[in-house]
N, C-alpha and C. Protein backbone atom coordinates (compact mmCIF):
# COMPACT_ATOMS: atom_id res chain seq x y z
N UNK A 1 67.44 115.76 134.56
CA UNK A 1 67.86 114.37 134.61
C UNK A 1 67.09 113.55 133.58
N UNK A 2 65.92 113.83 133.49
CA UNK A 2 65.40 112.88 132.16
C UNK A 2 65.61 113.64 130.43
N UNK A 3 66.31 114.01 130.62
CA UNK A 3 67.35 114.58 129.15
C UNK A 3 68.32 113.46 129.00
N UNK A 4 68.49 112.53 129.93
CA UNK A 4 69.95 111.98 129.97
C UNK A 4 69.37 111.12 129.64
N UNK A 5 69.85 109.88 128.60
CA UNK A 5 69.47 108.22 128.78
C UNK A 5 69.90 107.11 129.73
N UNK A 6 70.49 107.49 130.55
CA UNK A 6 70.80 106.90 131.75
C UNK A 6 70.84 108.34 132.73
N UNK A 7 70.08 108.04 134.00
CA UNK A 7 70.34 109.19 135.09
C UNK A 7 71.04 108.59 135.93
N UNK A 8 72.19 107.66 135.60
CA UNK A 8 73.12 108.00 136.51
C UNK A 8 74.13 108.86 136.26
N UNK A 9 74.41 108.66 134.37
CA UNK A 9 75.02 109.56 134.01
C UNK A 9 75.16 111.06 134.90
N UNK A 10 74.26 111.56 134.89
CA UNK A 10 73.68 113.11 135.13
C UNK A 10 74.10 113.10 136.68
N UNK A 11 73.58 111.83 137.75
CA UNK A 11 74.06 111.80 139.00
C UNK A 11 75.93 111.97 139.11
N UNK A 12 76.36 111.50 138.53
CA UNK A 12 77.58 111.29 138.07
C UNK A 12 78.61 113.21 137.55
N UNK A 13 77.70 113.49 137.16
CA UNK A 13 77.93 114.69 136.69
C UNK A 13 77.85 115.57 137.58
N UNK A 14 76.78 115.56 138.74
CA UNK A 14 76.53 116.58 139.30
C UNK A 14 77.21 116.11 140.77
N UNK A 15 77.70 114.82 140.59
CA UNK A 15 78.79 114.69 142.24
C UNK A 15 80.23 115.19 141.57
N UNK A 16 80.57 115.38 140.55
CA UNK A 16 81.63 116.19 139.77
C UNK A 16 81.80 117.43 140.11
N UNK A 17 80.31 118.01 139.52
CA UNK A 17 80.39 119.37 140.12
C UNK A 17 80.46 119.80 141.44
N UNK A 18 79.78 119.51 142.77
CA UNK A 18 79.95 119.17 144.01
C UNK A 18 80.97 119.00 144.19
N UNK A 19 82.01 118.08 143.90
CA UNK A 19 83.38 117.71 144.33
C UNK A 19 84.05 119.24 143.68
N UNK A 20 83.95 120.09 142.65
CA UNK A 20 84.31 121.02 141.77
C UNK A 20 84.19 121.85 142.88
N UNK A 21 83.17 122.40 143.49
CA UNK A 21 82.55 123.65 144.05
C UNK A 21 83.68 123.18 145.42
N UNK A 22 83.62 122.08 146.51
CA UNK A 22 84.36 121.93 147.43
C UNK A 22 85.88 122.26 147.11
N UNK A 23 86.51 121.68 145.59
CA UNK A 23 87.92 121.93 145.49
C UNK A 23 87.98 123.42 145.28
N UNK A 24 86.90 124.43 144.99
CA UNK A 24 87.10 125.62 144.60
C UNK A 24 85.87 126.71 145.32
N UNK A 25 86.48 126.88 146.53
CA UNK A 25 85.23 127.48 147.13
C UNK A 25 84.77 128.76 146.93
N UNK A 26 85.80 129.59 146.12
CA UNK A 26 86.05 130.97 145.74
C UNK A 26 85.61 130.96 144.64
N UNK A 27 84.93 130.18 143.91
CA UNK A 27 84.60 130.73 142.49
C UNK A 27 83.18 130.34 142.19
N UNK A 28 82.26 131.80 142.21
CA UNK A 28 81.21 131.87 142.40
C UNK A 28 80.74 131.31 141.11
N UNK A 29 81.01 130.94 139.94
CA UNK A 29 80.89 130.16 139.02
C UNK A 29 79.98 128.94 138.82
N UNK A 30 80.97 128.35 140.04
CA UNK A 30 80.82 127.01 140.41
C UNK A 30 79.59 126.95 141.01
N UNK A 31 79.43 127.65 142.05
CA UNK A 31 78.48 127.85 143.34
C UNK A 31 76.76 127.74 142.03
N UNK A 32 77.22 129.37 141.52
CA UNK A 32 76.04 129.24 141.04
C UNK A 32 75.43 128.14 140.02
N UNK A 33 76.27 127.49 139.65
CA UNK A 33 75.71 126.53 138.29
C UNK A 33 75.06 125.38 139.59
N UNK A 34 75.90 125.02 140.47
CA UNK A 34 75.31 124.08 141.44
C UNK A 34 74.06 124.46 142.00
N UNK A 35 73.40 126.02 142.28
CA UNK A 35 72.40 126.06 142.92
C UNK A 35 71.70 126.24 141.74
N UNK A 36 71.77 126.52 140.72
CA UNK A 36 70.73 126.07 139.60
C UNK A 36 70.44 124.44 139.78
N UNK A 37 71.48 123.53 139.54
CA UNK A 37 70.84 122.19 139.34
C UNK A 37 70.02 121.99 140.11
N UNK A 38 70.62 122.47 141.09
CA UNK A 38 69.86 121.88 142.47
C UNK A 38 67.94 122.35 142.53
N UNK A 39 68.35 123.76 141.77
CA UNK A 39 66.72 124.26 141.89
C UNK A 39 66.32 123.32 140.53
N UNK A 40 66.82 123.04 139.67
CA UNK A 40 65.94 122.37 138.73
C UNK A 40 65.95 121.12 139.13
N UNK A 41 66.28 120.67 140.35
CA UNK A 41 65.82 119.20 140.69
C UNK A 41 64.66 119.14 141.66
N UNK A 42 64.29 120.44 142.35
CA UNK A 42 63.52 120.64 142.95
C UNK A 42 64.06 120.96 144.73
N UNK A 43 65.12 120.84 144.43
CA UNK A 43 65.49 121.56 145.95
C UNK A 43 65.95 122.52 146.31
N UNK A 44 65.22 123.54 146.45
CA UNK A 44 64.89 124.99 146.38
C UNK A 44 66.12 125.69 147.15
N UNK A 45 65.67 124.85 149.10
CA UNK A 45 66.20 125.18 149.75
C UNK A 45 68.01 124.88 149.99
N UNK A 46 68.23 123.98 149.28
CA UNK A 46 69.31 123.58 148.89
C UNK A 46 70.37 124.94 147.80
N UNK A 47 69.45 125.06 146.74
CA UNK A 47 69.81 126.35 145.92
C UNK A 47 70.14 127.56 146.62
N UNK A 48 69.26 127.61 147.40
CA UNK A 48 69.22 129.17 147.78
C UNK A 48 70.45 129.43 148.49
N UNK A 49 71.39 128.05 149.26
CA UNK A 49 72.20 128.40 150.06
C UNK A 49 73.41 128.04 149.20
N UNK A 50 73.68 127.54 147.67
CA UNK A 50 74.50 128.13 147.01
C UNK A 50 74.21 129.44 146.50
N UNK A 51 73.30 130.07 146.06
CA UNK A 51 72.95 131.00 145.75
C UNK A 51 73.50 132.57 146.90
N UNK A 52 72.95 132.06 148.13
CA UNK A 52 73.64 133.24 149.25
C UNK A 52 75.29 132.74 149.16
N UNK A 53 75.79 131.81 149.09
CA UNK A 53 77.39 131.55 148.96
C UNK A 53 77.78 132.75 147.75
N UNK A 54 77.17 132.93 146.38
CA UNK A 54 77.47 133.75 145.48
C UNK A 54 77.38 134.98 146.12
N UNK A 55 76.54 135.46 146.42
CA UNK A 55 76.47 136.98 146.92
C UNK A 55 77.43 137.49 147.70
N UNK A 56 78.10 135.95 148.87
CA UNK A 56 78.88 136.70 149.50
C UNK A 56 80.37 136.53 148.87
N UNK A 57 80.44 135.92 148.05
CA UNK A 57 81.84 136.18 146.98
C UNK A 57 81.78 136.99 146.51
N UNK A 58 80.29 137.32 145.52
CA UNK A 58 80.30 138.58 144.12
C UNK A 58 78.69 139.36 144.99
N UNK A 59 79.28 140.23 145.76
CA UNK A 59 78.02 140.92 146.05
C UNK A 59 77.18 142.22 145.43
N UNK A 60 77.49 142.01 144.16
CA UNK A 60 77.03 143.08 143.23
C UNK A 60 76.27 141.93 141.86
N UNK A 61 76.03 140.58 142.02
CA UNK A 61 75.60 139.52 141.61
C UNK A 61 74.32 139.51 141.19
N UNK A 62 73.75 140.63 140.56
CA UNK A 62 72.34 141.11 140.09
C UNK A 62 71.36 139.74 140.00
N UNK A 63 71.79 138.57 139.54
CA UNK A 63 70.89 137.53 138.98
C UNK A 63 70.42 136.29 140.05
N UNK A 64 72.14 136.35 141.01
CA UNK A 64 71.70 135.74 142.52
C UNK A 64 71.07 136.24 143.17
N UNK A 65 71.13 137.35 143.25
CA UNK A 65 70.53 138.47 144.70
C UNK A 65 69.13 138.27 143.86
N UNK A 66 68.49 138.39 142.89
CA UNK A 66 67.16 138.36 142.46
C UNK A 66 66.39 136.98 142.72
N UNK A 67 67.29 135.88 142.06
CA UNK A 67 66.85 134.75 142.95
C UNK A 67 66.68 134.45 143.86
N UNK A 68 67.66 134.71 145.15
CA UNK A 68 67.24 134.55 146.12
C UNK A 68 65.92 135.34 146.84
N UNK A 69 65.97 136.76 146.56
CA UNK A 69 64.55 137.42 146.43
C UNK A 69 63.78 136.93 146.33
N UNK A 70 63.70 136.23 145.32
CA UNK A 70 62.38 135.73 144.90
C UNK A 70 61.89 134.30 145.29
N UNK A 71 62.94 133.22 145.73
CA UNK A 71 62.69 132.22 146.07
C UNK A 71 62.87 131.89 147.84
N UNK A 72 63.42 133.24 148.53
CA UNK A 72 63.87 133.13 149.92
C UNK A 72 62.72 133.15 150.60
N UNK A 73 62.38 132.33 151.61
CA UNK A 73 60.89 132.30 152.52
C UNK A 73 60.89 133.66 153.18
N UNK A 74 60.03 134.33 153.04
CA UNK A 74 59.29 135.84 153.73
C UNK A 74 60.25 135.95 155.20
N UNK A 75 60.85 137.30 155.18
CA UNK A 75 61.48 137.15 156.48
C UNK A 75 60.12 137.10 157.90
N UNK A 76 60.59 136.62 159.06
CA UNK A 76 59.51 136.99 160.25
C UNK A 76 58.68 138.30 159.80
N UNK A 77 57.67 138.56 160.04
CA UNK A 77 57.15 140.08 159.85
C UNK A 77 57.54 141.19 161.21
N UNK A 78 57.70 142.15 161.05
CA UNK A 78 57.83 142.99 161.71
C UNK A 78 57.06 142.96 162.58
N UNK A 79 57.78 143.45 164.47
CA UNK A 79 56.71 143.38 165.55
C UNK A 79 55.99 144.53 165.17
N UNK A 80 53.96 144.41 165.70
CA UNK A 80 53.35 145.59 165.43
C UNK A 80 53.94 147.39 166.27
N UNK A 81 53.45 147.48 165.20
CA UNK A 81 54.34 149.17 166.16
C UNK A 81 53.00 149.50 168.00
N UNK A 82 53.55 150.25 168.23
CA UNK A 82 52.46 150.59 169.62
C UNK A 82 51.15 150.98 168.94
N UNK A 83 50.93 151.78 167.83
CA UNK A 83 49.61 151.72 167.84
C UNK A 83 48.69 150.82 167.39
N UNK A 84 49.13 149.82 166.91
CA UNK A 84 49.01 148.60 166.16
C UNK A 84 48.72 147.48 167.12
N UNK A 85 48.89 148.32 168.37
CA UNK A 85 48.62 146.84 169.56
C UNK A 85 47.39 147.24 169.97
C-alpha cells in the first residue's frame, strides 16, 4: 500500500479483487493472489485461509501447500505415549 500515492487507490483495488474471488469461487487464481495481499498487509491468518481454499481446488498446489506449512500455527502436539507418562 505505500507504493501507491494515494492508499485508497490500492484499498479500492483490493475490494475489486475480493468482490473477484466471491464472483469466482473456483478459480484458485484468484484465491491465491488475495491471500498474498492479505499476507503482505500483515494478516497472516487471514492468508492462510485463502491459501487452504487453493489446496482444496488445486491439491497438488506445491507453492500453497508450502505456505501454509510454513506459516500454519503448530498443530496441538501429540498426547504422550504410555511410557512418556
Amino acid at each position: 500500500i505505500s507504493l501507491y500515492g494515494d492508499p485508497e487507490t490500492y484499498t479500492q483495488q483490493l475490494r475489486a479483487l475480493e468482490a473477484a474471488v466471491r464472483s469466482n469461487p473456483q478459480d484458485a487464481s484468484l484465491e491465491f493472489l488475495l491471500g498474498y495481499h492479505y499476507f503482505t498487509e500483515g494478516h497472516k491468518d487471514a492468508a492462510l485461509v485463502q491459501w487452504r481454499k487453493v489446496l482444496q481446488l488445486e491439491p497438488d498446489d506445491k507453492l500453497a501447500s508450502q505456505l501454509v506449512q510454513m506459516y500454519a500455527p503448530p498443530t496441538d502436539a501429540a498426547p504422550p505415549s504410555p511410557e512418556e507418562q
